[in-house]
PDB file of N, CA and C in Angstrom:
ATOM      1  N   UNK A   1      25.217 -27.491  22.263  1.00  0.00           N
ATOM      2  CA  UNK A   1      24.910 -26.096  21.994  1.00  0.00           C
ATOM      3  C   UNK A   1      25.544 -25.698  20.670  1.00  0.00           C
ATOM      4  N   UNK A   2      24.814 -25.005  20.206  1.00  0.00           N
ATOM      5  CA  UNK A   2      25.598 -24.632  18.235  1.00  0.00           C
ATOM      6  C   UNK A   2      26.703 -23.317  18.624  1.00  0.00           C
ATOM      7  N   UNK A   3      26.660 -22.699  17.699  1.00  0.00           N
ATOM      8  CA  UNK A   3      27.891 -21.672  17.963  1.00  0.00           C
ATOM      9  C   UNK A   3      27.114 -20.640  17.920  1.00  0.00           C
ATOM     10  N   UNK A   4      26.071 -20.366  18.443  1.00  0.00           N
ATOM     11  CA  UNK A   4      25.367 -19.455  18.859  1.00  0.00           C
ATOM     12  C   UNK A   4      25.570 -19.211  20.411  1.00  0.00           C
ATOM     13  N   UNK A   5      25.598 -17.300  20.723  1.00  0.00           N
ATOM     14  CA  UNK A   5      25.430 -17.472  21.923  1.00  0.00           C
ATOM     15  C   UNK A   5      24.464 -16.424  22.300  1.00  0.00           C
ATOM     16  N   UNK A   6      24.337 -16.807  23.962  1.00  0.00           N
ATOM     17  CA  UNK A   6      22.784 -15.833  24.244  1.00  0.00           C
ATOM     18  C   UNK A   6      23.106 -14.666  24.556  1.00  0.00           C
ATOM     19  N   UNK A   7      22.466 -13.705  24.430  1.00  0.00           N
ATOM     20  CA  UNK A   7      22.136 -12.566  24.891  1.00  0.00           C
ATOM     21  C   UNK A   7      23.104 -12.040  26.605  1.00  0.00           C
ATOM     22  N   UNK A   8      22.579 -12.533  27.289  1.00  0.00           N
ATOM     23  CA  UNK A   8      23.281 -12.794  28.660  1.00  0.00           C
ATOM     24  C   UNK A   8      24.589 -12.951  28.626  1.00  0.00           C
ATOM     25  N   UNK A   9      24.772 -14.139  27.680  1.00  0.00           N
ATOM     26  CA  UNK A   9      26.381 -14.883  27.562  1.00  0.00           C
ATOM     27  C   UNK A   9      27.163 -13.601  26.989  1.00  0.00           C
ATOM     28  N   UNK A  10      26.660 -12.921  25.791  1.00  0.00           N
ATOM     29  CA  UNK A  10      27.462 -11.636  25.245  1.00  0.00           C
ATOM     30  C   UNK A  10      27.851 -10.871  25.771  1.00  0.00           C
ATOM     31  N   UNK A  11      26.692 -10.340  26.739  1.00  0.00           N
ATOM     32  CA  UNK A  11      27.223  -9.158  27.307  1.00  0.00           C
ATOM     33  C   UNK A  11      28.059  -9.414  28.835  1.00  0.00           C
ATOM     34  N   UNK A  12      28.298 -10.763  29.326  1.00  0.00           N
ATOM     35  CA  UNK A  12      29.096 -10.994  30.118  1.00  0.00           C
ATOM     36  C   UNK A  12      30.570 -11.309  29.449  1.00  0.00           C
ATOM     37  N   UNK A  13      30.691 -11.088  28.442  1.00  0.00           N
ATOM     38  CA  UNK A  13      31.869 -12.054  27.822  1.00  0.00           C
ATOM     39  C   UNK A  13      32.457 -10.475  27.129  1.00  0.00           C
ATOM     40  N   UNK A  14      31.653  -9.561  26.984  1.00  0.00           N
ATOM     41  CA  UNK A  14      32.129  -8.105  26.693  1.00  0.00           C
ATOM     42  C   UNK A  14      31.795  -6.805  27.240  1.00  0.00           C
ATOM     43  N   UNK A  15      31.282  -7.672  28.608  1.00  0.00           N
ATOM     44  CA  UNK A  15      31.340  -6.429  29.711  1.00  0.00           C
ATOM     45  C   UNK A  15      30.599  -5.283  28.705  1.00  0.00           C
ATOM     46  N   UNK A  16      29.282  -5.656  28.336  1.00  0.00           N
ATOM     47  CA  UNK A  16      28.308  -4.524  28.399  1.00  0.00           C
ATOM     48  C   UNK A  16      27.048  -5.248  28.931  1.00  0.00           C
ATOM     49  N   UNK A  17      26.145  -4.204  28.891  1.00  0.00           N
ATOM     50  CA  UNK A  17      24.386  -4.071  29.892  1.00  0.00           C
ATOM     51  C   UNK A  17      23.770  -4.667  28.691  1.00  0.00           C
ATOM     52  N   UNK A  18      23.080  -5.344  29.242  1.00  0.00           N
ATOM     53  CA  UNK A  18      21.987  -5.850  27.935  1.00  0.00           C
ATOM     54  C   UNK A  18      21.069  -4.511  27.454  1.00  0.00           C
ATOM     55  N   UNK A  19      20.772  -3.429  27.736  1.00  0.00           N
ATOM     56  CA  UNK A  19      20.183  -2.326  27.295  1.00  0.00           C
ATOM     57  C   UNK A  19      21.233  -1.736  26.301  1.00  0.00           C
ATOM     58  N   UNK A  20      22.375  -1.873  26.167  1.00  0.00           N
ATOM     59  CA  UNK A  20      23.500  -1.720  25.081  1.00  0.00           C
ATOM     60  C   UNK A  20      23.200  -2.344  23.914  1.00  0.00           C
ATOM     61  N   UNK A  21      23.452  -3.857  24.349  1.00  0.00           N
ATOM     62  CA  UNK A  21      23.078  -4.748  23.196  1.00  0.00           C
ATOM     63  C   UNK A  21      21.977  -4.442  22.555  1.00  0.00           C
ATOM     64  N   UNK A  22      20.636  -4.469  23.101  1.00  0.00           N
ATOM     65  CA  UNK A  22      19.624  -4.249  22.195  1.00  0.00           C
ATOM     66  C   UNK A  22      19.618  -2.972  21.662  1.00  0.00           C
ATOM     67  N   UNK A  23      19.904  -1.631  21.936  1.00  0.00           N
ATOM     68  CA  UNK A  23      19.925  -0.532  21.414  1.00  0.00           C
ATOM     69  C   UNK A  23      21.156  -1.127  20.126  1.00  0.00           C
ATOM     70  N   UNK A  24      22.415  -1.195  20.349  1.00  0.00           N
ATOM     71  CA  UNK A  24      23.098  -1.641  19.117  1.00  0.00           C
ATOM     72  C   UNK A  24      22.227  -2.987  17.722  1.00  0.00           C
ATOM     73  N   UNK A  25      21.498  -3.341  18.356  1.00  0.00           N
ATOM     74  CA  UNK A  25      20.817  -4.356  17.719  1.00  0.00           C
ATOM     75  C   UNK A  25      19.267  -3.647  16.596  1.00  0.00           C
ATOM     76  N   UNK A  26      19.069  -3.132  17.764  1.00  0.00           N
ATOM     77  CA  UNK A  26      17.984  -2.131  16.883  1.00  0.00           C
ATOM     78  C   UNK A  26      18.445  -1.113  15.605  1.00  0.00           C
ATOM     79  N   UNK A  27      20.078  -0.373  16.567  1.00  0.00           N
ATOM     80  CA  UNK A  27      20.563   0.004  15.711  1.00  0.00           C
ATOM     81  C   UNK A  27      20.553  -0.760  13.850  1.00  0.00           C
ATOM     82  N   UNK A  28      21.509  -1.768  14.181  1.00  0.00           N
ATOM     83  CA  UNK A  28      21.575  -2.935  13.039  1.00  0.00           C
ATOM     84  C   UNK A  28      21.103  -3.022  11.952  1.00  0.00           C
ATOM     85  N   UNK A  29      19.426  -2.857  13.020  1.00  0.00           N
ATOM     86  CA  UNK A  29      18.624  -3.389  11.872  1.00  0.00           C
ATOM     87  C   UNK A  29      18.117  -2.314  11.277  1.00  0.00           C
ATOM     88  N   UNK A  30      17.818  -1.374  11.445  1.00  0.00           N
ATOM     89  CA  UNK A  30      17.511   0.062  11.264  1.00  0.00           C
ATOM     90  C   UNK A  30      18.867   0.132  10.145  1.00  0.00           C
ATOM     91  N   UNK A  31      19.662  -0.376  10.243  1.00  0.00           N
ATOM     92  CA  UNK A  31      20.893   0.384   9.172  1.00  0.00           C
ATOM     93  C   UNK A  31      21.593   1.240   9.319  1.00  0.00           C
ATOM     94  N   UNK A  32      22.114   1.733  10.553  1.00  0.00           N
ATOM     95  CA  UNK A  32      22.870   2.513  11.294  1.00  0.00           C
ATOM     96  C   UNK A  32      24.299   2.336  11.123  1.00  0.00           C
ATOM     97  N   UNK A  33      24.669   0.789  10.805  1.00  0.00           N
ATOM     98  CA  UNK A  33      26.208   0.549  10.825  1.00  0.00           C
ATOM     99  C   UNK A  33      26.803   0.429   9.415  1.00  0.00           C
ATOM    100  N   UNK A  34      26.482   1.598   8.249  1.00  0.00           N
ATOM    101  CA  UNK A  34      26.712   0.925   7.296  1.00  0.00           C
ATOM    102  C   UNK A  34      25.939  -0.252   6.894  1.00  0.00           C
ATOM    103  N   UNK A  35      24.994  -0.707   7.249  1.00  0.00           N
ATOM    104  CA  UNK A  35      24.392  -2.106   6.453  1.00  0.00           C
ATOM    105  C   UNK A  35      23.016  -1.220   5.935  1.00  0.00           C
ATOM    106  N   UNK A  36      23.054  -2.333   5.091  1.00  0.00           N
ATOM    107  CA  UNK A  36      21.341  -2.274   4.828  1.00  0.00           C
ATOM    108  C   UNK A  36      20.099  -2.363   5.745  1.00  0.00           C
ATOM    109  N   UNK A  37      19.491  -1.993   6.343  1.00  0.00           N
ATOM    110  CA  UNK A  37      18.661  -1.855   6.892  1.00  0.00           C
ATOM    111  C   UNK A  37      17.479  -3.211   6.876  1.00  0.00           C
ATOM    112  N   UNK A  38      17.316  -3.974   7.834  1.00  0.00           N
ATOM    113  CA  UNK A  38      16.039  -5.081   7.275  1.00  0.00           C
ATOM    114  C   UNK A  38      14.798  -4.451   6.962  1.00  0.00           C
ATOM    115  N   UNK A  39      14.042  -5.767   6.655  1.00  0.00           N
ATOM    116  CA  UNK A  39      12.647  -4.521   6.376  1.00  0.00           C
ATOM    117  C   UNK A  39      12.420  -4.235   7.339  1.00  0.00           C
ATOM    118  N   UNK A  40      12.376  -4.960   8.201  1.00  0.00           N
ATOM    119  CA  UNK A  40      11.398  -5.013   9.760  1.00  0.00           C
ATOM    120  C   UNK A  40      11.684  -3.384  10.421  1.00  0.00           C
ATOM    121  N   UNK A  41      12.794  -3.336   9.989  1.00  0.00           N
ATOM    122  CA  UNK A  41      13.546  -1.887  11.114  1.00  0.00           C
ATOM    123  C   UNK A  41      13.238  -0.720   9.952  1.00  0.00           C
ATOM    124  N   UNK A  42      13.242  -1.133   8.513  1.00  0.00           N
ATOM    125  CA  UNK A  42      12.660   0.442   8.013  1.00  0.00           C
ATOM    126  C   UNK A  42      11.190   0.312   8.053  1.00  0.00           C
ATOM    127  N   UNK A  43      10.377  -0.635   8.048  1.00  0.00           N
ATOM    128  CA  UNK A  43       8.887  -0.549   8.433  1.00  0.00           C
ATOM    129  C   UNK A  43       9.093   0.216   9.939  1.00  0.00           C
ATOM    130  N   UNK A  44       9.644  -0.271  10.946  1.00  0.00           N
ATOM    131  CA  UNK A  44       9.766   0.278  11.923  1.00  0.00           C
ATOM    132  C   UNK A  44       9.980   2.160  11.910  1.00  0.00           C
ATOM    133  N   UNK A  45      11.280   2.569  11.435  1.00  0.00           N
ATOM    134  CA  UNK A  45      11.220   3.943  11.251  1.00  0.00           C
ATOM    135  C   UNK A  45       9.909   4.408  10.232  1.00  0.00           C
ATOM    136  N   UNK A  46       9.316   3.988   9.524  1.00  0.00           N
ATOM    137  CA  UNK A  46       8.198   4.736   8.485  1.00  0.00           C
ATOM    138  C   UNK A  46       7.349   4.587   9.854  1.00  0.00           C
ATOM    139  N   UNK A  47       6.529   3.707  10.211  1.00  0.00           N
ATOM    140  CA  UNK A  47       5.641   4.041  11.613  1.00  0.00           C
ATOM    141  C   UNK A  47       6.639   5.277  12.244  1.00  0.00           C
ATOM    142  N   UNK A  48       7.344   5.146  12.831  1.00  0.00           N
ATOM    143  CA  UNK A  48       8.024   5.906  14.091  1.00  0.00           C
ATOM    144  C   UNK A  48       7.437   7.540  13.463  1.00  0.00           C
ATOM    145  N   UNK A  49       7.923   7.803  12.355  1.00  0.00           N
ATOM    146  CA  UNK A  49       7.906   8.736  11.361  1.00  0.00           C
ATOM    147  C   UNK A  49       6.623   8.845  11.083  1.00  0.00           C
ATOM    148  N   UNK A  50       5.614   8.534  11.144  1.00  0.00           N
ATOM    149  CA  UNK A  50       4.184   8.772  10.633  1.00  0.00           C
ATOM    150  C   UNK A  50       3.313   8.890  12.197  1.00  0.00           C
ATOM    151  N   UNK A  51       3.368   8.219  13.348  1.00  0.00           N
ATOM    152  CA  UNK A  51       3.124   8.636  14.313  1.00  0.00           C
ATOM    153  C   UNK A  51       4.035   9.943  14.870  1.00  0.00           C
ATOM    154  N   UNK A  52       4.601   9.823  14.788  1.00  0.00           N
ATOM    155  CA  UNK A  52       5.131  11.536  15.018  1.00  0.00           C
ATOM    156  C   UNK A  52       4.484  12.688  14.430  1.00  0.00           C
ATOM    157  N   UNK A  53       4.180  12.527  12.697  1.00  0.00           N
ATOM    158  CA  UNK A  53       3.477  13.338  12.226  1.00  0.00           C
ATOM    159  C   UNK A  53       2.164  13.201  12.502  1.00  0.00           C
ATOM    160  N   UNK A  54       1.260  12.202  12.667  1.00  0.00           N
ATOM    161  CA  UNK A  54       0.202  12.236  13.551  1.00  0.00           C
ATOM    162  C   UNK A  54      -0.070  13.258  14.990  1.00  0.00           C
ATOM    163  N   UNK A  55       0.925  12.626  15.691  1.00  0.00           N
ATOM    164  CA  UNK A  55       1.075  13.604  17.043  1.00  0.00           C
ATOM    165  C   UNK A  55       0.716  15.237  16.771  1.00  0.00           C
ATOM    166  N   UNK A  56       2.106  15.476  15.589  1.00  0.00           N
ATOM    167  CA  UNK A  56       1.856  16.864  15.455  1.00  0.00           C
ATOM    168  C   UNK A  56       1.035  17.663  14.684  1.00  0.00           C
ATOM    169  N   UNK A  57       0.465  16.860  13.716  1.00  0.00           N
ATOM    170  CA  UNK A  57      -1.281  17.190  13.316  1.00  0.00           C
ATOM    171  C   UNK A  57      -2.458  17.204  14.112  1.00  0.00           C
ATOM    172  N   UNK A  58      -2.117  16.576  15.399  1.00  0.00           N
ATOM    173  CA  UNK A  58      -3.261  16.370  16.253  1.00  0.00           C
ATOM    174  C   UNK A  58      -2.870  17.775  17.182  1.00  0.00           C
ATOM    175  N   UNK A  59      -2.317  17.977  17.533  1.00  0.00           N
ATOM    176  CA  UNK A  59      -1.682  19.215  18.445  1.00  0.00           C
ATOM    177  C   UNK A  59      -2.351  20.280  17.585  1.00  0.00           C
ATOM    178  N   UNK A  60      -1.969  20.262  16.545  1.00  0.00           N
ATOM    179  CA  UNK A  60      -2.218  21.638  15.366  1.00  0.00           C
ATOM    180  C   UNK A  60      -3.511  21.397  15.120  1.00  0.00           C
ATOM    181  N   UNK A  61      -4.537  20.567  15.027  1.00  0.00           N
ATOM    182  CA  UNK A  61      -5.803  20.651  14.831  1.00  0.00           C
ATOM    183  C   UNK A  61      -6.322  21.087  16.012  1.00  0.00           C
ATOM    184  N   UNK A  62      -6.101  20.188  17.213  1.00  0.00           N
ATOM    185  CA  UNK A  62      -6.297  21.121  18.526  1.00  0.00           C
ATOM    186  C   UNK A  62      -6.020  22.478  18.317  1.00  0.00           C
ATOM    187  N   UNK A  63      -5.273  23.175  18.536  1.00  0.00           N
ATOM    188  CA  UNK A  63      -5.317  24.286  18.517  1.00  0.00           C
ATOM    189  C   UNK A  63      -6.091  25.356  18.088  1.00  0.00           C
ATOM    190  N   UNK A  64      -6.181  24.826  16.401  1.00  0.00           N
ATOM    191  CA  UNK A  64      -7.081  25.479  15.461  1.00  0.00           C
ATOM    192  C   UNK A  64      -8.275  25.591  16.150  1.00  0.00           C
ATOM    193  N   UNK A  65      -8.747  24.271  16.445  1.00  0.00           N
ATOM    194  CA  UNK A  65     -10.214  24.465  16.632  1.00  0.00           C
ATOM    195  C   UNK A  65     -10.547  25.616  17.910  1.00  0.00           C
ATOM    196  N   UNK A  66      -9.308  25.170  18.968  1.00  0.00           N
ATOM    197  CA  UNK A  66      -9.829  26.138  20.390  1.00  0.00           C
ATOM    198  C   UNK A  66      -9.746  27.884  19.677  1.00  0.00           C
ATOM    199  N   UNK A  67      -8.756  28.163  18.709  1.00  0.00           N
ATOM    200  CA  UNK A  67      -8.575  29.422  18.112  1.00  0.00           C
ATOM    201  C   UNK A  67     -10.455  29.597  17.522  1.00  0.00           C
ATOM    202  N   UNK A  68     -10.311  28.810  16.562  1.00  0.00           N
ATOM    203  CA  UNK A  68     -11.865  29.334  16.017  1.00  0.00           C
ATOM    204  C   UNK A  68     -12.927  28.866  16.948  1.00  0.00           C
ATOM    205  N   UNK A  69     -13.367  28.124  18.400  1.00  0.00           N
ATOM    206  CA  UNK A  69     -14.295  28.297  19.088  1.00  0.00           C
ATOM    207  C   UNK A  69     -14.100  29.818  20.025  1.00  0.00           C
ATOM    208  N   UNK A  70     -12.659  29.904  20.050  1.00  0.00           N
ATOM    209  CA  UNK A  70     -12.589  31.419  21.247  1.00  0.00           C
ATOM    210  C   UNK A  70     -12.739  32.553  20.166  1.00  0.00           C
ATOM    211  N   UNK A  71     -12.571  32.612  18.502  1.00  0.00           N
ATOM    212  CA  UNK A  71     -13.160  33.726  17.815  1.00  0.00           C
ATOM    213  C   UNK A  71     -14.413  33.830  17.455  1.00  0.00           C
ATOM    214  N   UNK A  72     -15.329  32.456  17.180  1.00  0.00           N
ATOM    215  CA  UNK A  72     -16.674  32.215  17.404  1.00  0.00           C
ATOM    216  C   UNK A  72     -16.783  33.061  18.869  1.00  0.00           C
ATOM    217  N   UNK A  73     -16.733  33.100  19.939  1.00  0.00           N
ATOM    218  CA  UNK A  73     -17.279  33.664  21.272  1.00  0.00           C
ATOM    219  C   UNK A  73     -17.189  35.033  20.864  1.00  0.00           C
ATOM    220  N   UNK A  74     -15.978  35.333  20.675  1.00  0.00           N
ATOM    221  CA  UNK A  74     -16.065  36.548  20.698  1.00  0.00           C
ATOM    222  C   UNK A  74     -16.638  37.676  19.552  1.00  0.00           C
ATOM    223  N   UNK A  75     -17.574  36.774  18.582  1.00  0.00           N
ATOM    224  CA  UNK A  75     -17.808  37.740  17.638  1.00  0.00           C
ATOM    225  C   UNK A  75     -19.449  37.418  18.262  1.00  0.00           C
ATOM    226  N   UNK A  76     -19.450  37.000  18.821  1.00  0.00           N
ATOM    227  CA  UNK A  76     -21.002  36.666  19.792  1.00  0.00           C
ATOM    228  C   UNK A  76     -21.083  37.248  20.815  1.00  0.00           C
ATOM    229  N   UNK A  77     -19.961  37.461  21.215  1.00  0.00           N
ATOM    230  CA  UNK A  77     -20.165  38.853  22.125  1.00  0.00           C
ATOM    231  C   UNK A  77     -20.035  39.824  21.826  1.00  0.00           C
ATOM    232  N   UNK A  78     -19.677  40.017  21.119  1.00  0.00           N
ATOM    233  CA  UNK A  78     -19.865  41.552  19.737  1.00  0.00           C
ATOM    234  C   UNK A  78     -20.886  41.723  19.316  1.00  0.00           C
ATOM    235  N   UNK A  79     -22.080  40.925  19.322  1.00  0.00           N
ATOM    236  CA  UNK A  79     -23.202  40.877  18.751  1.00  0.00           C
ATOM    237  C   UNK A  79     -23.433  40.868  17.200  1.00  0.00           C
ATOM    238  N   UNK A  80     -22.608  39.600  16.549  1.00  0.00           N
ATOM    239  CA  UNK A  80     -22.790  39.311  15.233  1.00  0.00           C
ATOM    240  C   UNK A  80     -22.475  38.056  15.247  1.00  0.00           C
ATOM    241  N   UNK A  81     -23.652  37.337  15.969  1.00  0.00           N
ATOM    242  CA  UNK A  81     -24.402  36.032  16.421  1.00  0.00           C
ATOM    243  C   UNK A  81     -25.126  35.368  14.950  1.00  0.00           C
ATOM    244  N   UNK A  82     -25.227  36.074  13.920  1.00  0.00           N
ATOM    245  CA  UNK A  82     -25.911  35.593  13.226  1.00  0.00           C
ATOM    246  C   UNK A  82     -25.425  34.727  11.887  1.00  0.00           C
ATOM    247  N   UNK A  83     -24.156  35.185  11.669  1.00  0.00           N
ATOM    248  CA  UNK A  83     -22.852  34.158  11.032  1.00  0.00           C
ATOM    249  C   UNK A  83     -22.250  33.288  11.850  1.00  0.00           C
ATOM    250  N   UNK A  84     -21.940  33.419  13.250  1.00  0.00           N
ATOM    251  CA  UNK A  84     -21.385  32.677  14.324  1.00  0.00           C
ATOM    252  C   UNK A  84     -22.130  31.648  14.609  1.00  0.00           C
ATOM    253  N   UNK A  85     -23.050  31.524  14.934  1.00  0.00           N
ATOM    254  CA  UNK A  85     -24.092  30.505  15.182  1.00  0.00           C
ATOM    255  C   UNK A  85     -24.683  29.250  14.508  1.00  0.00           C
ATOM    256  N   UNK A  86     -24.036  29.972  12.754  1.00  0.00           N
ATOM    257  CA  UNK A  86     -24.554  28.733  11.886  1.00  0.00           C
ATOM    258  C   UNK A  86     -23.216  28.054  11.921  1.00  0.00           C
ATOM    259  N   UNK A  87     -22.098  28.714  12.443  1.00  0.00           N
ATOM    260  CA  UNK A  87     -20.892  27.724  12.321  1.00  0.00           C
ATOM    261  C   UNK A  87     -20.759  26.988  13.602  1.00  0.00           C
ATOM    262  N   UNK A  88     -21.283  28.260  14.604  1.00  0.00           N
ATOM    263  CA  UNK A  88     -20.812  27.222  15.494  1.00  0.00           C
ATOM    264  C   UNK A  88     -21.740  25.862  16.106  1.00  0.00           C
ATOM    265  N   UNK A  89     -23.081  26.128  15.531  1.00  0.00           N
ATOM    266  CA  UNK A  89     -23.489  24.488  15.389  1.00  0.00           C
ATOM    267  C   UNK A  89     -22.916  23.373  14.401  1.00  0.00           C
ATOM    268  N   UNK A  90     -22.354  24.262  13.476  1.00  0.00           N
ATOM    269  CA  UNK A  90     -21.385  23.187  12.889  1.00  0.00           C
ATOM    270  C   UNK A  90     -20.675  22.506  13.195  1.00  0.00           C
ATOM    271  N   UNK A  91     -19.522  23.196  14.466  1.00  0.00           N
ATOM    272  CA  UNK A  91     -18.554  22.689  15.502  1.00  0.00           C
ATOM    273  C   UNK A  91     -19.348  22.103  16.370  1.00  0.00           C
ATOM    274  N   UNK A  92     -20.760  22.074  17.353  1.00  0.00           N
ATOM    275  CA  UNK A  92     -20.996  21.412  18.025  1.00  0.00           C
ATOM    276  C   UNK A  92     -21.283  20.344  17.454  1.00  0.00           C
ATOM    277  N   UNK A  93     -22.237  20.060  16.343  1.00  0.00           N
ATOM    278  CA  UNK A  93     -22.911  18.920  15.517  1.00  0.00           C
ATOM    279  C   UNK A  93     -21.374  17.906  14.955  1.00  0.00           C
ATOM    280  N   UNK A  94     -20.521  18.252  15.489  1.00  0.00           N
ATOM    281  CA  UNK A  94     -19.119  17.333  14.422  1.00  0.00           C
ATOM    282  C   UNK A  94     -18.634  17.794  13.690  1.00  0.00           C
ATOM    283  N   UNK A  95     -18.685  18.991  12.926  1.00  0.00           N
ATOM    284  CA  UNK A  95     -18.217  19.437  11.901  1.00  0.00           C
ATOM    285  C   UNK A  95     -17.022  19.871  11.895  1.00  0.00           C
ATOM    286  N   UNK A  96     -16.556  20.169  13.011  1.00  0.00           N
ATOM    287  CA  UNK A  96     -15.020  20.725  13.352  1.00  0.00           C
ATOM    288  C   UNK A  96     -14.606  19.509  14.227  1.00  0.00           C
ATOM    289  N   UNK A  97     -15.099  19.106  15.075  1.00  0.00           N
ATOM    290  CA  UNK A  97     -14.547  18.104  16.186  1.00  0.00           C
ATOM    291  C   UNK A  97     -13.726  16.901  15.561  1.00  0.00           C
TER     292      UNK A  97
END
């Protein structure tokens, strides 16, 4: 065996949970301890960081759209159907969706 040891072997030999180790490990590489960061772990945070902003562009486009289909209704029930209608086949045809 080289002077490597496993995973298992570590955390019995310093009395921690292997869910320790790898969180400190992720840490690592991410660059948390003072080090440089590998690529692997700042590719990692730029995803983490760009699906997040995804998420919350998708929330905020949702929204928008239910805002302008419930002010589309209601200017159609006001009876000024005749600006409403060319948009809101716009929104049905894809144009908003």
């Amino acid at each position: 065996m080289s002077g490597e040891s496993r995973p298992a072997q570590l955390c019995r030999r310093h009395n921690i949970t292997s869910s320790v180790l790898y969180h400190w490990k992720k840490q690592y590489r991410r660059g948390r301890f003072n080090n440089e960061p590998t690529e692997e772990g700042a590719f990692r945070d730029r995803i983490e960081k760009l699906e997040r902003l995804v998420g919350k562009l998708t929330l905020e486009n949702e929204f928008l759209k239910k805002g302008l289909q419930h002010s589309l209704s209601q200017s159609q029930r006001n009876g000024k159907s005749s600006t409403g209608s060319s948009i809101s086949s716009g929104i049905s045809a894809g144009g908003v969706d």
